[in-house]
Protein backbone atom coordinates (compact mmCIF):
# COMPACT_ATOMS: atom_id res chain seq x y z
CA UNK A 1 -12.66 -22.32 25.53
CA UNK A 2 -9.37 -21.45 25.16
CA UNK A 3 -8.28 -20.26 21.05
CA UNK A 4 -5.23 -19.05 19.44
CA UNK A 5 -4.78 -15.59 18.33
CA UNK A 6 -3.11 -15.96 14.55
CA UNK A 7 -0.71 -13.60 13.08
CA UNK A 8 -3.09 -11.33 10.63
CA UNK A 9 -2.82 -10.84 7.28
CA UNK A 10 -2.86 -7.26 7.22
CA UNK A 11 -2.75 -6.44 3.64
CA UNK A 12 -3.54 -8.52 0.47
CA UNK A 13 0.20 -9.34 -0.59
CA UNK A 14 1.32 -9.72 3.35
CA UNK A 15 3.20 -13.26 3.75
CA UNK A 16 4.96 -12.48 6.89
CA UNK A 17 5.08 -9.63 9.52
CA UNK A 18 7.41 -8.25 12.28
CA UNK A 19 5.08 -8.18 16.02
CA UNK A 20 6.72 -4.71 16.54
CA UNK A 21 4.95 -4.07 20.31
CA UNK A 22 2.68 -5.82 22.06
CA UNK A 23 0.03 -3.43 23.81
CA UNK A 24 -1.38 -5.54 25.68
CA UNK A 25 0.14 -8.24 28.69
CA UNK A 26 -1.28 -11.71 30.09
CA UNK A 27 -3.96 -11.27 32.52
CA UNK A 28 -5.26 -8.26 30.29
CA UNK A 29 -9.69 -8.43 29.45
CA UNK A 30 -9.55 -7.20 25.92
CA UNK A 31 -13.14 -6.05 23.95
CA UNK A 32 -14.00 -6.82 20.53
CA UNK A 33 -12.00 -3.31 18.37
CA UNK A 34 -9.16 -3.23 21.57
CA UNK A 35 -5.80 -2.99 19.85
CA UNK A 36 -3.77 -5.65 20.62
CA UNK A 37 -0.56 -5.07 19.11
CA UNK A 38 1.84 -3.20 16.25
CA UNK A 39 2.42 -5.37 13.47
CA UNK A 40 5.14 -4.25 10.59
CA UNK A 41 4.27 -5.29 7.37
CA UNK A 42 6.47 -4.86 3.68
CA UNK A 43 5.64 -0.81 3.77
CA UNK A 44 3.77 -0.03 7.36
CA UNK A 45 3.08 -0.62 10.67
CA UNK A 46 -0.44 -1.20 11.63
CA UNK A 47 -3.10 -1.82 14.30
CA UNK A 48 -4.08 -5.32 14.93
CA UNK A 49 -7.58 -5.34 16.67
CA UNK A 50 -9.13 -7.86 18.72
CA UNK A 51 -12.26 -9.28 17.09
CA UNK A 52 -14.00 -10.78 20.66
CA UNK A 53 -13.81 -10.16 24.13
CA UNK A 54 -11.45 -12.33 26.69
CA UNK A 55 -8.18 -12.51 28.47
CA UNK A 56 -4.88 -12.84 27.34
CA UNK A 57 -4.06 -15.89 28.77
CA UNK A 58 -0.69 -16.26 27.07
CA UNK A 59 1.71 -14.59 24.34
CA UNK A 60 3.77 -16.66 22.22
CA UNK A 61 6.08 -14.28 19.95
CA UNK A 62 7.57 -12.00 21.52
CA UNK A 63 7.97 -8.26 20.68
CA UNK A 64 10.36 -7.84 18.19
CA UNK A 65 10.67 -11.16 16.89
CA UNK A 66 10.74 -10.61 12.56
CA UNK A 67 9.77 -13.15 9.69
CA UNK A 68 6.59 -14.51 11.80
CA UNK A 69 4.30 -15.90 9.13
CA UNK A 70 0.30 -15.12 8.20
CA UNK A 71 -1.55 -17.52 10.52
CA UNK A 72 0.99 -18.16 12.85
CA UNK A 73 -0.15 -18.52 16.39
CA UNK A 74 0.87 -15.52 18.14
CA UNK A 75 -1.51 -15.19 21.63
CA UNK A 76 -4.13 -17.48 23.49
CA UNK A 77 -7.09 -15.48 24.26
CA UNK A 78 -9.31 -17.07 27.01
CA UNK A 79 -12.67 -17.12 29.35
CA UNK A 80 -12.80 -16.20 32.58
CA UNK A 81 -11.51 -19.26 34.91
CA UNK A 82 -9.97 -20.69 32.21
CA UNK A 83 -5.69 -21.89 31.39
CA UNK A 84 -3.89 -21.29 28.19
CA UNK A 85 -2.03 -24.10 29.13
CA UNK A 86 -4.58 -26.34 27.06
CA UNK A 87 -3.32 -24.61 23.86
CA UNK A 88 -0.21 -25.94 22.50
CA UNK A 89 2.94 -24.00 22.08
CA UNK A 90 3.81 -22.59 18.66
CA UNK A 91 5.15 -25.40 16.41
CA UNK A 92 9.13 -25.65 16.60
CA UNK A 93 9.43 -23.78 12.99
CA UNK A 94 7.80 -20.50 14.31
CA UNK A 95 10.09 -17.93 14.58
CA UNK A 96 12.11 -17.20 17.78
CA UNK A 97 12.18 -14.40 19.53
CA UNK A 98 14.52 -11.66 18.11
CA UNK A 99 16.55 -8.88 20.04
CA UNK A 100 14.32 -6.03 20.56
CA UNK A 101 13.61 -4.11 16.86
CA UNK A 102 14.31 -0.44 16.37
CA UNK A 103 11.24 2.05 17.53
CA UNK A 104 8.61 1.46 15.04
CA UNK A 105 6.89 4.35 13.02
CA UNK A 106 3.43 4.83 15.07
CA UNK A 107 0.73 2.68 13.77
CA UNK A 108 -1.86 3.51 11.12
CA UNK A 109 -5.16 4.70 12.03
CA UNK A 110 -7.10 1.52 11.34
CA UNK A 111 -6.23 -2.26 10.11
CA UNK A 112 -8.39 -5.10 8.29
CA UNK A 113 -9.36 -7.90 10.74
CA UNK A 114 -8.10 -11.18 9.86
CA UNK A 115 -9.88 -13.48 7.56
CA UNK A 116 -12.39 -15.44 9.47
CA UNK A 117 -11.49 -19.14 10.04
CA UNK A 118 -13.46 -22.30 8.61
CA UNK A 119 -16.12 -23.14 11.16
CA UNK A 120 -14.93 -25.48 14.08
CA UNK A 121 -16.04 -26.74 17.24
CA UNK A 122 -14.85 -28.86 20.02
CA UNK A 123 -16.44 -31.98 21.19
CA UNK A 124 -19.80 -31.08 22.15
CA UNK A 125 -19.36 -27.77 22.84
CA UNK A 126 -19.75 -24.67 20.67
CA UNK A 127 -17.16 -22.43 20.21
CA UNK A 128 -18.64 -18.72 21.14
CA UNK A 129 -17.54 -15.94 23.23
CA UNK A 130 -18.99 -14.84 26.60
CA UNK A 131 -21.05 -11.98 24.74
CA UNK A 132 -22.10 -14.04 22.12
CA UNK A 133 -23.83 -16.47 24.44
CA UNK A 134 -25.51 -14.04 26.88
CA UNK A 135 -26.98 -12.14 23.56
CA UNK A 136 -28.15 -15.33 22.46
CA UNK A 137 -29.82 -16.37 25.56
CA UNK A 138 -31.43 -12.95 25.73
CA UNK A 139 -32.75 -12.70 22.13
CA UNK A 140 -33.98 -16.51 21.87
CA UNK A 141 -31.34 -17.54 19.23
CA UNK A 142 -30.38 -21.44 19.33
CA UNK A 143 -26.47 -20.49 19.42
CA UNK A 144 -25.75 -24.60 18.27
CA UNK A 145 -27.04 -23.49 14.87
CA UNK A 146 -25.15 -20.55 14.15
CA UNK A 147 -21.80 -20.36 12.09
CA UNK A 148 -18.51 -18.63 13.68
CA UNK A 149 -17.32 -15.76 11.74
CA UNK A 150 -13.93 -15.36 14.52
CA UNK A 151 -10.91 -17.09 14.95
CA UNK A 152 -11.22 -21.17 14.32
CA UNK A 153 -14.80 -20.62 13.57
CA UNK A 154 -15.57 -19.30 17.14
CA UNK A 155 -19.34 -17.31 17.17
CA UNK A 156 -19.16 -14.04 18.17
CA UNK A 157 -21.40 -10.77 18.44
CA UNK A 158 -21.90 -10.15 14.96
CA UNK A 159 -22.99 -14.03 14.10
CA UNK A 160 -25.83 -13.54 17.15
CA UNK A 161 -27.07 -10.08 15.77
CA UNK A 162 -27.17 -11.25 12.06
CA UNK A 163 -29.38 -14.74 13.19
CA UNK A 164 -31.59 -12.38 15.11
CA UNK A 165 -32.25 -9.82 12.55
CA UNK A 166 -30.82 -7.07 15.03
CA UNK A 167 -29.79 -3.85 13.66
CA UNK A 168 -26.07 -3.45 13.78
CA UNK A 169 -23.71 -1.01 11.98
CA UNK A 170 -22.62 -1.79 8.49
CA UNK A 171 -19.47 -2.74 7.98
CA UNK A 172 -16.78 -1.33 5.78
CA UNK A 173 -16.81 -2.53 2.65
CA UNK A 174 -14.28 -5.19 1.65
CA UNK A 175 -11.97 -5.45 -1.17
CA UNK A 176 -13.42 -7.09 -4.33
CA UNK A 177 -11.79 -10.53 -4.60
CA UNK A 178 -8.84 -10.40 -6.80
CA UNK A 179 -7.42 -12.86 -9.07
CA UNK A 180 -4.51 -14.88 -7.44
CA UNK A 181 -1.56 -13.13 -8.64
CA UNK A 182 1.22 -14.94 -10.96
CA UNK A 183 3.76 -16.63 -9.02
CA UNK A 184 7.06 -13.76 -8.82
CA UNK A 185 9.26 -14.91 -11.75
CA UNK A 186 12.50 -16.76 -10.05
CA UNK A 187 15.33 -14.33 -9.95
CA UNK A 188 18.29 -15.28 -12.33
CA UNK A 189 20.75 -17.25 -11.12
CA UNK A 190 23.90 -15.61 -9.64
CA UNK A 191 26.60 -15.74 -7.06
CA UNK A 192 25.41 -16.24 -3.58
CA UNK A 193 26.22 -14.59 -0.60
CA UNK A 194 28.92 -16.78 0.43
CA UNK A 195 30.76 -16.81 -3.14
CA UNK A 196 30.34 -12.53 -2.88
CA UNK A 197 31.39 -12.91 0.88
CA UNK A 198 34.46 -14.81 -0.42
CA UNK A 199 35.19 -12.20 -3.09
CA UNK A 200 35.79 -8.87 -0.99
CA UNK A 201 37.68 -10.75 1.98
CA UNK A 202 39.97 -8.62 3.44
CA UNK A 203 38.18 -5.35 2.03
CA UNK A 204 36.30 -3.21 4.97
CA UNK A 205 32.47 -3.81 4.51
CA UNK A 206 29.20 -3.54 6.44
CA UNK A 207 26.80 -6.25 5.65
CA UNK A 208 23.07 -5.17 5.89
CA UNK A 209 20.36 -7.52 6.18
CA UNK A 210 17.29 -6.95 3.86
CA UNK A 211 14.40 -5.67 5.58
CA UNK A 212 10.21 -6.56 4.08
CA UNK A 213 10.29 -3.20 2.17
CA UNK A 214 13.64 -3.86 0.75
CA UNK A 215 13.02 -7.60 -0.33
CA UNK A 216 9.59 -6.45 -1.78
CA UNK A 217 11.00 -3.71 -3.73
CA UNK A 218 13.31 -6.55 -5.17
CA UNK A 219 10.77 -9.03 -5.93
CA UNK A 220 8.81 -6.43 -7.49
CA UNK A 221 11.06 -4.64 -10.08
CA UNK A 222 12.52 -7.98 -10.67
CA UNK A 223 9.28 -9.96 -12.25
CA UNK A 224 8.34 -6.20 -13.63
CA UNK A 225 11.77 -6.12 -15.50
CA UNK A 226 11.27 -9.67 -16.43
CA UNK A 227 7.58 -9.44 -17.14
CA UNK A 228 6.73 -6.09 -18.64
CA UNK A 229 7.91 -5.73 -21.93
CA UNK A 230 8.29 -1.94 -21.62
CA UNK A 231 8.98 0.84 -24.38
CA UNK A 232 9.90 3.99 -24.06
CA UNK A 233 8.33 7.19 -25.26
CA UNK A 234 9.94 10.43 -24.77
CA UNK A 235 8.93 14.12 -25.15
CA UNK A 236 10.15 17.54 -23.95
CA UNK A 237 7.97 20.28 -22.62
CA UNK A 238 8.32 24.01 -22.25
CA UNK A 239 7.37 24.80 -19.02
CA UNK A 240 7.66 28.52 -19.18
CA UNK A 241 3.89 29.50 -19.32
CA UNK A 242 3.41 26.58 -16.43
CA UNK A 243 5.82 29.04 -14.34
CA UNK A 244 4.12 31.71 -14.67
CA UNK A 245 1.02 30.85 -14.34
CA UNK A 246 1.56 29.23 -10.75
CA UNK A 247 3.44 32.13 -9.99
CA UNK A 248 0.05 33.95 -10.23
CA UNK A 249 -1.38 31.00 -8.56
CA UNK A 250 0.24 31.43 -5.41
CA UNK A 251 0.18 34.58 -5.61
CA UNK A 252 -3.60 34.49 -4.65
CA UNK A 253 -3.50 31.79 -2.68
CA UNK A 254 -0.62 32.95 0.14
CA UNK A 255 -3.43 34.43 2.00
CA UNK A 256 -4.52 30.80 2.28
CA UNK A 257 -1.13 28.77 3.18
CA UNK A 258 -1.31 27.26 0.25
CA UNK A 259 1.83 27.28 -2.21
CA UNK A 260 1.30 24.86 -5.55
CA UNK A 261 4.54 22.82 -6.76
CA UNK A 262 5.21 21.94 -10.70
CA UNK A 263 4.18 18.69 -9.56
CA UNK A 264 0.91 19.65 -8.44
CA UNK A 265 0.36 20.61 -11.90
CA UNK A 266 1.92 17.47 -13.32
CA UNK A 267 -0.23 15.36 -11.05
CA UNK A 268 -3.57 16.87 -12.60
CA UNK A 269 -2.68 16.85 -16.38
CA UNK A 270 -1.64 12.87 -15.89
CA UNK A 271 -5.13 12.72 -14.73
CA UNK A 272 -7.01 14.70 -16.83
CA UNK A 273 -4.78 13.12 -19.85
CA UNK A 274 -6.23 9.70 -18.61
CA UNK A 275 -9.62 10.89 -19.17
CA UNK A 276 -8.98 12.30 -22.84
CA UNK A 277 -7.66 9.15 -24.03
CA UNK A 278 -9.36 6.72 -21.66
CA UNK A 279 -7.91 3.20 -23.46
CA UNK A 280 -4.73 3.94 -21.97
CA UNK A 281 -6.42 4.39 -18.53
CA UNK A 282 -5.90 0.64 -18.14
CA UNK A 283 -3.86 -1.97 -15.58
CA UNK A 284 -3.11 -5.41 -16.79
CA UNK A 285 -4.85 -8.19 -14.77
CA UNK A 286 -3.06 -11.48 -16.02
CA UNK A 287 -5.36 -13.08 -18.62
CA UNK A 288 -7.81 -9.51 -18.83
CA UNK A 289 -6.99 -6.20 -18.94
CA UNK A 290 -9.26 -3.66 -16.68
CA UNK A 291 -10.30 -0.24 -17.75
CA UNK A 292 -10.50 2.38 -15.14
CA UNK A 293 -13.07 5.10 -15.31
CA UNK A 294 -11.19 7.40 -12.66
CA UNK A 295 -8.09 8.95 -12.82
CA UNK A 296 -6.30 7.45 -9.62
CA UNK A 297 -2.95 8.65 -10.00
CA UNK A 298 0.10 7.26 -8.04
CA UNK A 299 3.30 9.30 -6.97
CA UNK A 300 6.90 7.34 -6.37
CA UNK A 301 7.74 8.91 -2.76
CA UNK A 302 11.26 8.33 -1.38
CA UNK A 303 11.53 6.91 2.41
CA UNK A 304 14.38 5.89 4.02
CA UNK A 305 15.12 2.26 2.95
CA UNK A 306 12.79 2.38 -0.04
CA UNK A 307 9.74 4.32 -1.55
CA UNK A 308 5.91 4.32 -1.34
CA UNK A 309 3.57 5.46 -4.18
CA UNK A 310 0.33 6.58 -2.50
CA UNK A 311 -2.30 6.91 -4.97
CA UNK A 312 -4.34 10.13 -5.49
CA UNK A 313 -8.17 9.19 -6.37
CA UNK A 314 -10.13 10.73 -8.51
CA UNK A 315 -7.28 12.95 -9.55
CA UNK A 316 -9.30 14.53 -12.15
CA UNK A 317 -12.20 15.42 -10.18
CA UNK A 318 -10.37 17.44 -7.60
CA UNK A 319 -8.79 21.25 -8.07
CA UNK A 320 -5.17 21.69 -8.21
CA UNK A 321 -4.92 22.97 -4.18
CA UNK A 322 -6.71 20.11 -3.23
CA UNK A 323 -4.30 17.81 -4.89
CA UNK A 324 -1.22 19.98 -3.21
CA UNK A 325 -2.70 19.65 0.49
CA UNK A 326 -3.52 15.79 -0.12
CA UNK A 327 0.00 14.87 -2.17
CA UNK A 328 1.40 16.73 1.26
CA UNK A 329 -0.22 14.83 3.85
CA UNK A 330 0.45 11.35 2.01
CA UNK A 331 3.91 11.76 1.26
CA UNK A 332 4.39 13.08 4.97
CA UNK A 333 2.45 10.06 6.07
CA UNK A 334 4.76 7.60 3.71
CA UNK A 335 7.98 9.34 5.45
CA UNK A 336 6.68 7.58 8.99
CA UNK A 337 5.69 4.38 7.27
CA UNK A 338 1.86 6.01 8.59
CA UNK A 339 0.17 4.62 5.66
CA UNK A 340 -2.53 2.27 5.20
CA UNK A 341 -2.85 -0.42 2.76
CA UNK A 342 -5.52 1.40 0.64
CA UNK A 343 -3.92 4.55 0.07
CA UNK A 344 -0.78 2.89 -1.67
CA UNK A 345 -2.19 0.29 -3.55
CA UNK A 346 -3.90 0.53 -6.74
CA UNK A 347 -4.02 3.28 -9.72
CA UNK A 348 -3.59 2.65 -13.14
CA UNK A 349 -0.59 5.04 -13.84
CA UNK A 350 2.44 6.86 -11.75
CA UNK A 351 4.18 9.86 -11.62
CA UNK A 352 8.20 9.62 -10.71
CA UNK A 353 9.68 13.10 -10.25
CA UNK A 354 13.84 12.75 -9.54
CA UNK A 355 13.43 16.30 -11.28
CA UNK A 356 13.58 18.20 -8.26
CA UNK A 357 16.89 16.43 -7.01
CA UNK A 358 18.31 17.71 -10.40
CA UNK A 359 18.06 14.50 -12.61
CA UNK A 360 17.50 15.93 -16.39
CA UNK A 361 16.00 12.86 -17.48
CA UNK A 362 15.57 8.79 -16.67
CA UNK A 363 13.43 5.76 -16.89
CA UNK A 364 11.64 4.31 -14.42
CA UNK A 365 10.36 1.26 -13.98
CA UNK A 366 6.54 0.65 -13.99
CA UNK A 367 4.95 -0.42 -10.63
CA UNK A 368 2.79 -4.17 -12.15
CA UNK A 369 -0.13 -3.80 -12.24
CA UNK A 370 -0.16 -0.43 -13.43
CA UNK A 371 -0.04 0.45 -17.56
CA UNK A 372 2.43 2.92 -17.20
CA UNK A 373 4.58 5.30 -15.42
CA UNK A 374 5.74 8.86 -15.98
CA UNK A 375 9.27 9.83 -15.36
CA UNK A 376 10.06 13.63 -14.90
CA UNK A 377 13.28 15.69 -15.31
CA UNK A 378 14.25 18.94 -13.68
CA UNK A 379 13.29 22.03 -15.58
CA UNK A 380 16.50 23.57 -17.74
CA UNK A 381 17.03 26.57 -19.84
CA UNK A 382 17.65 25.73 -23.13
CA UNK A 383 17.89 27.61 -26.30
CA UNK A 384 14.88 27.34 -28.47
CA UNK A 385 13.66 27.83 -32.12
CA UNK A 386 10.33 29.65 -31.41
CA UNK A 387 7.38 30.45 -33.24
CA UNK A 388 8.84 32.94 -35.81
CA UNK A 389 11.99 30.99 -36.72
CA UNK A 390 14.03 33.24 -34.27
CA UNK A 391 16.46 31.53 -31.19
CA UNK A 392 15.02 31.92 -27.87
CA UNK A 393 15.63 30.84 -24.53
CA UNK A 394 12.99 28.82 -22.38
CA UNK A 395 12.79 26.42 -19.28
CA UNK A 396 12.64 22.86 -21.10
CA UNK A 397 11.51 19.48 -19.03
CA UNK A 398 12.38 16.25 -20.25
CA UNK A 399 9.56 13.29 -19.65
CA UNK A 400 9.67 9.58 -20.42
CA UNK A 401 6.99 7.55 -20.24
CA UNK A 402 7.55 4.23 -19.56
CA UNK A 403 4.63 2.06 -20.91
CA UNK A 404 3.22 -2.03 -20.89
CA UNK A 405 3.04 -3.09 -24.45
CA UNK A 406 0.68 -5.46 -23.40
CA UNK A 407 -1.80 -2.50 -22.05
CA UNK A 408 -0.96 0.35 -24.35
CA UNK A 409 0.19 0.41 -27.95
CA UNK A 410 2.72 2.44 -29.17
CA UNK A 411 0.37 5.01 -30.98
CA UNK A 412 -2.47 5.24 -27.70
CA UNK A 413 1.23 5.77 -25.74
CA UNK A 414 1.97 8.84 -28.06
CA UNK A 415 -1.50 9.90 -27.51
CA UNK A 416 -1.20 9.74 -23.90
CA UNK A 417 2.06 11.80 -24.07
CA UNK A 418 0.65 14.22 -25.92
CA UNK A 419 -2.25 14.88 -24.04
CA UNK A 420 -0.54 15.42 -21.01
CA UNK A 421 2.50 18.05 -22.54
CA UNK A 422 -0.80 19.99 -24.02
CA UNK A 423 -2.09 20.64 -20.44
CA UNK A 424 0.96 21.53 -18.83
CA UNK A 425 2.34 23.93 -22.34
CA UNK A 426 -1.33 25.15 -21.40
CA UNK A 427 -2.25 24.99 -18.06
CA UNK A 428 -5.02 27.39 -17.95
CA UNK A 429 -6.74 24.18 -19.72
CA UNK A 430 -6.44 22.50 -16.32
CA UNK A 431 -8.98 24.59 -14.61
CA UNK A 432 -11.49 24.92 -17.60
């Protein structure tokens, strides 16, 4: 029988999606793990796989058509023999086909399937794919019994081996249910485009459309500006022992290709900071708060068009080069819009270094549903009062951490703070 391929929902906040490339055409057989297209979410383009074995008997968006919404028809798969022609065409709101999109980053290694459909059959007949029913007939299994786990509630492998008790391979864990998320707080009201339009006629202007990163970004800040009450905390660390120290560092490690950044060392006393004063290793969850036990620490990484904050796990179980080489590959992976879902979303805190473009000091804006975010300022010489009363000179960095009232307390903020300028005035600490 003849069923509609639905636009996936690739990611847990995904609404709508872009159908960057198709990479497969009609006539095409397509297995069960076959990837079927490129799909551009809010931050990434990704794999969509095919969950049973068919043909494409017809595709209804085409490639580079934007805005197509979760569970949109997109493709009819069918059996051998059969027409597409029995499926109806996408409903007249779908989205038409746009002009061809720009090259798309390439895909990430490996995408969620989409959520299985409610069970549903037609007439008499049971909705199951070719495979499913020759398994069935070969292991004894009464197929009009079983319930689908693919598209519309069709029966596929997986249902067969499960009623049979056949060994198959475990799949990858999925995502703890989540709370449904509060509803973005409406954006104030304000002039629209036509009224701003209307106010810069005759000036010389490009007007550019907002893209799913750049309308997320927006929605985002927005209810966190609106929502968070934030507060401010702000300390300045001498960074002079830091440099030296990592000077050493790399010394020893050039041999090795390794080269460690002040960041590095920023990443891992956030994360060992989290573990010394664990209350403020905490996310806000609506009507709860959760306490983490790890240290996942995120990192703000500018793209073009936006950012990404891939999250470092277990931050303070791993060694300071082993942070380096992974903050490297994930930011270069953010860069190409390469990342999956999982490696951006989640933490309880992040790290936002405009430091290194020369920015002495700023405050950011924390990424919901974290507790609180770090922002970091370059490293500046600065006279001192040391020790002994006498004036000295030493590299000074200004830090501001921006933190959720709701989550953290203005005293377990100062504690936070603290911890982390002791590691980094101290960073021998860091590898005790």
């Amino acid at each position: 029988m003849a069923t509609e391929i639905l636009m996936p929902a690739l990611s847990p906040t995904m609404e709508e999606g872009t159908l960057a490339k198709w990479l497969v055409k009609e006539g095409d057989t397509v297995s069960s793990g076959d990837i079927l297209a490129e799909i551009e979410t809010d931050k990434a383009t990704m794999e969509f796989e095919a969950v049973d074995e068919g043909i494409v008997g017809k595709i209804l968006i085409a490639e580079g058509t934007a805005g197509v919404k979760v569970n949109t028809p997109i493709a009819v798969m069918v059996e051998e023999g059969e027409s597409a022609d029995a499926v109806p065409a996408p409903k007249a709101d779908a989205p038409a086909a746009a002009s061809p999109a720009a090259p798309s980053a390439p895909a990430a290694s490996a995408a969620p399937a989409p959520a299985p459909a409610a069970p549903a059959k037609g007439g008499s007949r049971v909705l199951a794919s070719p495979l499913a029913r020759r398994l069935a007939k070969e292991k004894g299994v009464d197929i009009a019994t079983l319930t689908g786990s693919g598209p519309h509630g069709r029966i596929v492998k997986a249902d067969v081996e499960a009623a049979s008790g056949a060994p198959k391979a475990a799949p990858a864990a999925a995502p703890a249910a989540a709370a449904p998320a509060p509803a973005p707080a409406a954006a104030p009201a304000g002039p629209g485009a036509d009224l701003v339009k209307r106010m810069y006629e005759g000036r010389d202007y490009e007007e550019i459309p907002l893209d799913g990163m750049r309308k997320t970004i927006a929605t985002r800040l927005t209810e966190a500006k609106q929502t968070i009450p934030h507060f401010y905390l702000r300390r300045e660390v001498q960074l002079d022992a830091l440099m030296k120290f990592r000077g050493q560092l790399n010394g020893q490690l050039e041999g090795r290709g390794i080269k460690l950044s002040v960041n590095d060392f920023i990443i891992k006393a956030c994360a060992l900071a989290l573990q010394d004063v664990p209350d403020a290793n905490a996310v806000w969850a609506g009507d709860r708060m959760l306490k983490l036990k790890p240290s996942d620490v995120a990192v703000a990484v500018a793209i073009e068009g936006g950012l990404f904050t891939p999250v470092l796990k277990d931050a303070h179980q791993k060694t300071i080069s082993a942070l380096s080489a992974e903050m490297k590959d994930l930011a270069a992976r953010a860069r190409t819009r390469k990342l999956a879902p999982h490696e951006y979303q989640g933490g309880s805190f992040a790290i936002s270094n405009l430091g290194m473009m020369g920015i002495e000091n700023f405050d950011a804006v924390i990424n919901p549903p974290h507790g609180a975010i770090l922002a970091v300022g370059a490293g500046i010489k600065k006279p001192v009062v040391k020790a002994d009363g006498e004036i000295g000179v030493a590299t000074v960095m200004s830090m501001t951490l921006s933190v959720d009232h709701r989550v953290i307390d203005g005293a377990l903020g100062a504690d936070l703070l603290k911890a982390i300028v002791g590691y980094l005035e101290n960073p021998m600490s860091m590898l005790a």
